[in-house]
N, C-alpha and C. Protein backbone atom coordinates (compact mmCIF):
# COMPACT_ATOMS: atom_id res chain seq x y z
N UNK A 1 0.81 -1.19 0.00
CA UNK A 1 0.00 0.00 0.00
C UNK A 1 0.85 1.25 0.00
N UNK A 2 0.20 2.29 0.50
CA UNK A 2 0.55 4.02 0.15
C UNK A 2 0.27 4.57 1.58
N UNK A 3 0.84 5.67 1.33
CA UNK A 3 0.35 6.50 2.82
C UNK A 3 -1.14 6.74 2.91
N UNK A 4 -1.74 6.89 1.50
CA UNK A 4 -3.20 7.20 1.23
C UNK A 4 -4.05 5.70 1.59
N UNK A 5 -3.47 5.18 1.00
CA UNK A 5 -4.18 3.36 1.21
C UNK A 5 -4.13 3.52 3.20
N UNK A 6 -3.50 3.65 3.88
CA UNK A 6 -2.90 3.41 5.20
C UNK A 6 -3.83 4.32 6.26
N UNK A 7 -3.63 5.60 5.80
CA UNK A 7 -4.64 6.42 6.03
C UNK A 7 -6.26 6.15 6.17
N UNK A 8 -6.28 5.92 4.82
CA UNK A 8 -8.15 5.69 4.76
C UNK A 8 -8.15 4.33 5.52
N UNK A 9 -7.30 3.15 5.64
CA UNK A 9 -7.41 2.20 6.64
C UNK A 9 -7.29 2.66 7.76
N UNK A 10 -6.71 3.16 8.40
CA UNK A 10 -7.01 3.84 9.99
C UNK A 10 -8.22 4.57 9.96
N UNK A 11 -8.79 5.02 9.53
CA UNK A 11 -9.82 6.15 8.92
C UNK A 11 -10.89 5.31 9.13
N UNK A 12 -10.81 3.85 8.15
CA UNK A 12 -12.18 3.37 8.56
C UNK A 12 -12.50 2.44 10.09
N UNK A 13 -10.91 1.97 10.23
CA UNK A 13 -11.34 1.12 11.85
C UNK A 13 -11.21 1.82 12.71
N UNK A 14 -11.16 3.64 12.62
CA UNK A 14 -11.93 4.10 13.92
C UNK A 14 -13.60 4.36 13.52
N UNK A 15 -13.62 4.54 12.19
CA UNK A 15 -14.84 4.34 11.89
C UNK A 15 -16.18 3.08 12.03
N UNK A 16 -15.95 2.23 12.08
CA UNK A 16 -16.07 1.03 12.75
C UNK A 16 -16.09 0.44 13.80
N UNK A 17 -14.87 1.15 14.89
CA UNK A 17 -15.17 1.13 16.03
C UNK A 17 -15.96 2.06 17.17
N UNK A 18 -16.51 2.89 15.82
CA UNK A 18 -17.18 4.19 16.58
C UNK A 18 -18.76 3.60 16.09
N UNK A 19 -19.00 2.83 15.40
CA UNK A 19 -20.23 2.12 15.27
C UNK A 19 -20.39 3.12 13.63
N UNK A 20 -19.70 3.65 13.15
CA UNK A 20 -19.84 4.70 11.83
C UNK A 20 -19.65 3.88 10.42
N UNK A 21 -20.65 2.60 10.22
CA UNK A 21 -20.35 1.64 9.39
C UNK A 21 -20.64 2.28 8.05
N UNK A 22 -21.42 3.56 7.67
CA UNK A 22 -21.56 4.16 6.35
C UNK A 22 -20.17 5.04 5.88
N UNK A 23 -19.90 5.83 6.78
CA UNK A 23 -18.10 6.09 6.93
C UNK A 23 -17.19 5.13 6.47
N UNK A 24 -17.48 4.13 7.45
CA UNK A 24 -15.81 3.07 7.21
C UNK A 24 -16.44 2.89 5.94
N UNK A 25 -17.17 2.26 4.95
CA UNK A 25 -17.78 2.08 3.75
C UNK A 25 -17.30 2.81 2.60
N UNK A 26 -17.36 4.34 2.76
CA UNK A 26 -17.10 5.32 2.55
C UNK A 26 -15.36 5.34 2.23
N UNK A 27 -15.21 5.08 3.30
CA UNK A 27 -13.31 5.03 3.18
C UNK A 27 -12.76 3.60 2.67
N UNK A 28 -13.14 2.81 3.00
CA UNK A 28 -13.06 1.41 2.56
C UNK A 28 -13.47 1.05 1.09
N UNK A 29 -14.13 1.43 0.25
CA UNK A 29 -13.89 1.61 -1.66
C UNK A 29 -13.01 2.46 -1.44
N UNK A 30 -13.12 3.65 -1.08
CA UNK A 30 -11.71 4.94 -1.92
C UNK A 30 -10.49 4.23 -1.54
N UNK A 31 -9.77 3.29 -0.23
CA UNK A 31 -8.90 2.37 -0.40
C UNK A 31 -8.60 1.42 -1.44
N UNK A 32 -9.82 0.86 -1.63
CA UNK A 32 -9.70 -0.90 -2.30
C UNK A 32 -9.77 -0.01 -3.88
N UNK A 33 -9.93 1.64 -4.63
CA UNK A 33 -10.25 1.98 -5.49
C UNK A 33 -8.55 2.52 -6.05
N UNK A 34 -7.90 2.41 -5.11
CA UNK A 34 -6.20 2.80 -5.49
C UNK A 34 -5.51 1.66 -5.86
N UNK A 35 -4.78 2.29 -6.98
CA UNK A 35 -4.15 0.73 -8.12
C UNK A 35 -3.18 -0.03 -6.77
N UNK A 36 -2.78 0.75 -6.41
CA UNK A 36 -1.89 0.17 -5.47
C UNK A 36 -1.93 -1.23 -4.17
N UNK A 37 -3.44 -0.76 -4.09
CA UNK A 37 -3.82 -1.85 -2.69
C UNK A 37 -3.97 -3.23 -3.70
N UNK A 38 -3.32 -4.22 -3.63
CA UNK A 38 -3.42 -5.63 -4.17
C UNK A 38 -2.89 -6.56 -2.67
N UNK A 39 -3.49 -7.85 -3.20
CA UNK A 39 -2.81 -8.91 -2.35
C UNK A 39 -3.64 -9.06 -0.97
N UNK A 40 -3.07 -9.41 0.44
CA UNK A 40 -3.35 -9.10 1.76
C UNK A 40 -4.01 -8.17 2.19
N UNK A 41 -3.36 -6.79 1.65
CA UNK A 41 -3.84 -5.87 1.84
C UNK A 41 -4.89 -5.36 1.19
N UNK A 42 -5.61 -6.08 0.30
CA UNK A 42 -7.01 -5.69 -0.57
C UNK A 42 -7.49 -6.47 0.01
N UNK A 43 -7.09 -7.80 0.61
CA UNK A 43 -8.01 -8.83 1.52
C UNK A 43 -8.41 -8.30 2.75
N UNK A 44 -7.86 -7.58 3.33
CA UNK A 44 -8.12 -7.31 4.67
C UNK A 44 -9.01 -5.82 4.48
N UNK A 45 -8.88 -5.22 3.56
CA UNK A 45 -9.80 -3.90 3.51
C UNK A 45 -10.95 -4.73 2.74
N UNK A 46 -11.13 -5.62 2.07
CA UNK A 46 -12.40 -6.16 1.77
C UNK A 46 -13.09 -6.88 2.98
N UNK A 47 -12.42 -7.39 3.93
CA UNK A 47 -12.80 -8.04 5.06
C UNK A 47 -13.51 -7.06 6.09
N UNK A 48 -12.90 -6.03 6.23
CA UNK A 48 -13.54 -5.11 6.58
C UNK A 48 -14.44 -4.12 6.59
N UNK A 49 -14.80 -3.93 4.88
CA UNK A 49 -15.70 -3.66 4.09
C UNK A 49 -17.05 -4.75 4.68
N UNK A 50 -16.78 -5.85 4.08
CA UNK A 50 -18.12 -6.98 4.12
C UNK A 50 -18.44 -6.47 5.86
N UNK A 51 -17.59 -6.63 6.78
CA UNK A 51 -17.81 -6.27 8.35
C UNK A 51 -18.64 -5.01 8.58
N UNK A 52 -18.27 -3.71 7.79
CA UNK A 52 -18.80 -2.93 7.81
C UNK A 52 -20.41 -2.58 6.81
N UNK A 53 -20.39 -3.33 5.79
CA UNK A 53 -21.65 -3.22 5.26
C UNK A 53 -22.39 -4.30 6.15
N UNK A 54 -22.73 -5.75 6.58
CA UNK A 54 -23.45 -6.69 7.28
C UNK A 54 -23.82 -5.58 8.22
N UNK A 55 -22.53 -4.62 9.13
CA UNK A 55 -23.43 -3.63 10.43
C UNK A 55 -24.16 -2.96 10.09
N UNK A 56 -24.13 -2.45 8.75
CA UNK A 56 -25.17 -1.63 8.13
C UNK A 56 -26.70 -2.21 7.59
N UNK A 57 -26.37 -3.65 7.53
CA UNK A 57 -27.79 -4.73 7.14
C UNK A 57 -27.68 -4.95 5.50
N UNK A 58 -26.31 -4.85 4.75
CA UNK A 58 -26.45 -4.93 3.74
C UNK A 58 -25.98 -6.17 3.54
N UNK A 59 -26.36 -7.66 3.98
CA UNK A 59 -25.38 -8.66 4.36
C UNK A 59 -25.43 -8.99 2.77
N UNK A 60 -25.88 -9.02 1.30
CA UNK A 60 -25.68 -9.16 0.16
C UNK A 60 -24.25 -8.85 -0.33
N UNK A 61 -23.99 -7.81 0.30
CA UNK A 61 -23.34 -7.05 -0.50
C UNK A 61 -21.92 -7.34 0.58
N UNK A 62 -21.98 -8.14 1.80
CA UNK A 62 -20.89 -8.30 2.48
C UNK A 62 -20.42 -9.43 2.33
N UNK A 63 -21.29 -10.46 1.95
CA UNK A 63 -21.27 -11.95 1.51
C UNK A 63 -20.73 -11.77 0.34
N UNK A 64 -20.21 -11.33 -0.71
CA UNK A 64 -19.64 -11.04 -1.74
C UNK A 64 -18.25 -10.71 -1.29
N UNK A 65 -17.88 -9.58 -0.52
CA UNK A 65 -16.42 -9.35 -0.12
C UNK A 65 -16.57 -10.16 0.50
N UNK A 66 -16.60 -11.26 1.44
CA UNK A 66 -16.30 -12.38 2.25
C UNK A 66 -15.94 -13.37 1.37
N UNK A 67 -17.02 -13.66 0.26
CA UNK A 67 -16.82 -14.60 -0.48
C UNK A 67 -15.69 -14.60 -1.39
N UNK A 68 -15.02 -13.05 -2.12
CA UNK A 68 -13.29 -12.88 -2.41
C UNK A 68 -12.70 -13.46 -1.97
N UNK A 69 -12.48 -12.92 -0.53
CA UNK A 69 -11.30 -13.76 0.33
C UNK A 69 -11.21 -14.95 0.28
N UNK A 70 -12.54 -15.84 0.60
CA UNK A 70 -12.71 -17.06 0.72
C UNK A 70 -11.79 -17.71 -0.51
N UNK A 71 -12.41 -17.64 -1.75
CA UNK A 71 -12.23 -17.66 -2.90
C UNK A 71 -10.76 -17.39 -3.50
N UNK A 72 -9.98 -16.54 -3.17
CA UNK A 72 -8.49 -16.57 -2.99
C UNK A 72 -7.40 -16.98 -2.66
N UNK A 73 -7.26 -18.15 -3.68
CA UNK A 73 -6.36 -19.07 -3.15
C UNK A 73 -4.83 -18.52 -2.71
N UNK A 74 -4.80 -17.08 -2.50
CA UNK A 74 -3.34 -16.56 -2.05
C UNK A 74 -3.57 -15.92 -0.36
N UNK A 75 -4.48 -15.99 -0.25
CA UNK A 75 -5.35 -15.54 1.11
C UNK A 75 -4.65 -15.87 2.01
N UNK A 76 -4.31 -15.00 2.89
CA UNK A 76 -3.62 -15.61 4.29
C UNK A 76 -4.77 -16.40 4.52
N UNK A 77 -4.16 -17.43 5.77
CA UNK A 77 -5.18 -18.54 6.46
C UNK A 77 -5.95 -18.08 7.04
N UNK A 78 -5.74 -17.52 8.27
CA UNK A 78 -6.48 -16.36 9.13
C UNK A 78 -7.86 -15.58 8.75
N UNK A 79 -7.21 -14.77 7.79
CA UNK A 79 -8.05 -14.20 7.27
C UNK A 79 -9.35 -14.92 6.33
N UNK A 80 -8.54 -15.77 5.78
CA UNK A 80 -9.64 -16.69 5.02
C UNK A 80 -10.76 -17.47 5.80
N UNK A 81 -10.19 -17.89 6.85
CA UNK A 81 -10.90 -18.10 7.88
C UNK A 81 -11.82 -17.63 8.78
N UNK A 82 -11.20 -16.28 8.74
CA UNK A 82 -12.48 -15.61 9.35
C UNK A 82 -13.25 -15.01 8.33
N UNK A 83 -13.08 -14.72 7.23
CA UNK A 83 -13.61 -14.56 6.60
C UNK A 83 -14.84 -15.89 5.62
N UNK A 84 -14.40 -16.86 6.04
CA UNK A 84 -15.01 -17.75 5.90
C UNK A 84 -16.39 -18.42 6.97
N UNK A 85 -16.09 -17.43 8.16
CA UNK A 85 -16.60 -17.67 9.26
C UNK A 85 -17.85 -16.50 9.05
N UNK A 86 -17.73 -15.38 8.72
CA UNK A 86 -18.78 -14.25 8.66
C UNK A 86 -19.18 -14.40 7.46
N UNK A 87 -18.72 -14.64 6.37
CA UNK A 87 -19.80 -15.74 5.24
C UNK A 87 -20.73 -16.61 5.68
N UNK A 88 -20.47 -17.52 6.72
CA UNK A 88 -21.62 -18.26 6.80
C UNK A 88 -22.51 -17.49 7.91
N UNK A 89 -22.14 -16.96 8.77
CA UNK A 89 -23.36 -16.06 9.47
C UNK A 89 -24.06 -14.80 8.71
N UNK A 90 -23.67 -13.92 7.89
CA UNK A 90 -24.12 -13.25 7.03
C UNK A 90 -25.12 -13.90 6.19
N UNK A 91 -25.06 -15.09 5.68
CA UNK A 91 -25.87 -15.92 4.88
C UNK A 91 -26.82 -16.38 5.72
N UNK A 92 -26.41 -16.78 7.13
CA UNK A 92 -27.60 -17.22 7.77
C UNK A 92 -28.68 -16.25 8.47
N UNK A 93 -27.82 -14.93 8.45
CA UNK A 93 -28.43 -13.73 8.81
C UNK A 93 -29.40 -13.06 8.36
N UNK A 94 -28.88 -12.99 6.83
CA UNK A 94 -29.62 -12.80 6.57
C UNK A 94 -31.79 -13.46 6.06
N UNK A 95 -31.60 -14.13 7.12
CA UNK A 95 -32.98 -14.83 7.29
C UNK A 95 -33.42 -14.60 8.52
N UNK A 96 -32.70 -13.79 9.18
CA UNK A 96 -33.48 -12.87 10.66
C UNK A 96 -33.45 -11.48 10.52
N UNK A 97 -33.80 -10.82 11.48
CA UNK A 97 -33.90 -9.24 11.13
C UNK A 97 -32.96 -9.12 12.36
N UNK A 98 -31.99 -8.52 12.70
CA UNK A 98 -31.28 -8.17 13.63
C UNK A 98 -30.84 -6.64 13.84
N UNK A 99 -30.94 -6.01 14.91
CA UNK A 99 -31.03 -4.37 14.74
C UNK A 99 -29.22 -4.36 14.74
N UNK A 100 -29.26 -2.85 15.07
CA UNK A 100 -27.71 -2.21 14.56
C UNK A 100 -27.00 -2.53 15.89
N UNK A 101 -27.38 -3.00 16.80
CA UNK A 101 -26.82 -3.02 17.97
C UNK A 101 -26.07 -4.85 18.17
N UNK A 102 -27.35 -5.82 17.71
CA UNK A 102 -27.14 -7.23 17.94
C UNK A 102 -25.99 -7.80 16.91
N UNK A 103 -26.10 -7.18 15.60
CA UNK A 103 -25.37 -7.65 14.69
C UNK A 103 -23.61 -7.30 14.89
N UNK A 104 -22.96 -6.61 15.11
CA UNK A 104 -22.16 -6.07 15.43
C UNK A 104 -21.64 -7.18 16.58
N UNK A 105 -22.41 -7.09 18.02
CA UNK A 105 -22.10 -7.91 18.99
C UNK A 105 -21.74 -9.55 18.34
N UNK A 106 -22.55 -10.01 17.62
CA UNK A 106 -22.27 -11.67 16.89
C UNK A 106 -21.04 -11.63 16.29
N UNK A 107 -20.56 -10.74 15.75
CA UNK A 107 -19.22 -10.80 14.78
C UNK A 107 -18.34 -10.65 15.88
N UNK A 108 -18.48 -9.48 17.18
CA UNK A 108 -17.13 -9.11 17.46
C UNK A 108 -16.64 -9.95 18.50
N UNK A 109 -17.55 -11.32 18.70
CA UNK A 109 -17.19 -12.44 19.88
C UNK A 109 -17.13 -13.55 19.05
N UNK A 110 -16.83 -13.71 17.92
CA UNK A 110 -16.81 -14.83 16.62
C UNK A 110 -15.87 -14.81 15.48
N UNK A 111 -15.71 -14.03 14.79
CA UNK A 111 -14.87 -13.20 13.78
C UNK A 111 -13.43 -13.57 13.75
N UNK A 112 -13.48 -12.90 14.69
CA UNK A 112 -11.73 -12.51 14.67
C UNK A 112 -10.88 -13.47 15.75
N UNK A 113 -11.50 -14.26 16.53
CA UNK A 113 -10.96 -15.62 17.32
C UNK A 113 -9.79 -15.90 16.47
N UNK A 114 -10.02 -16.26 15.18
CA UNK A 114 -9.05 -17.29 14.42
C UNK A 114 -7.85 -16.42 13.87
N UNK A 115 -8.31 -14.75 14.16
CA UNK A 115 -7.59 -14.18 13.28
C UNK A 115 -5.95 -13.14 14.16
């Protein structure tokens, strides 16, 4: 990555941790939109992306960046893994209605264990 790539990544995981999932969203394409971010580092801002759209209830559209990673046979393990892990709750999620408060809590005691 770039100082700009690095940036808008700090940018969105305080965004994210401030519950500001249309923000991190926001910063998270203008990252993954610079020629520069490839590899790990497009895996992990897509990972975070899918994290940040599911808090928003868009689990379609997060199951897709989950499903990249998955799908990437250069994928760190970790990451593939957890990313393989919020693929299948996003998919199952999306068949409940869960507010902005519950969804968030399921990922952040599940997710990232492996990672």
């Amino acid at each position: 990555g770039d100082a700009l790539s690095d940036a808008l990544f700090v940018e969105a995981v305080l965004a994210l941790k401030a519950g500001d999932d249309e923000r991190a969203v926001d910063d998270l394409n203008a990252a993954l939109a610079l020629p520069a971010v490839q590899g790990h580092e497009r895996n992990l801002l897509l990972y975070l992306r899918g994290r940040a759209l599911a808090g928003g209830g868009e689990q379609a559209a997060a199951a897709r960046d989950f499903s990249k990673i998955v799908s990437d046979p250069g994928a760190d393990a970790k990451l593939a893994a957890a990313a393989s892990d919020s693929l299948d709750k996003t998919q199952r999620i999306r068949h409940y209605r869960l507010d902005a408060e519950t969804l968030p809590l399921l990922f952040e005691y599940t997710d990232l264990q492996n990672y």
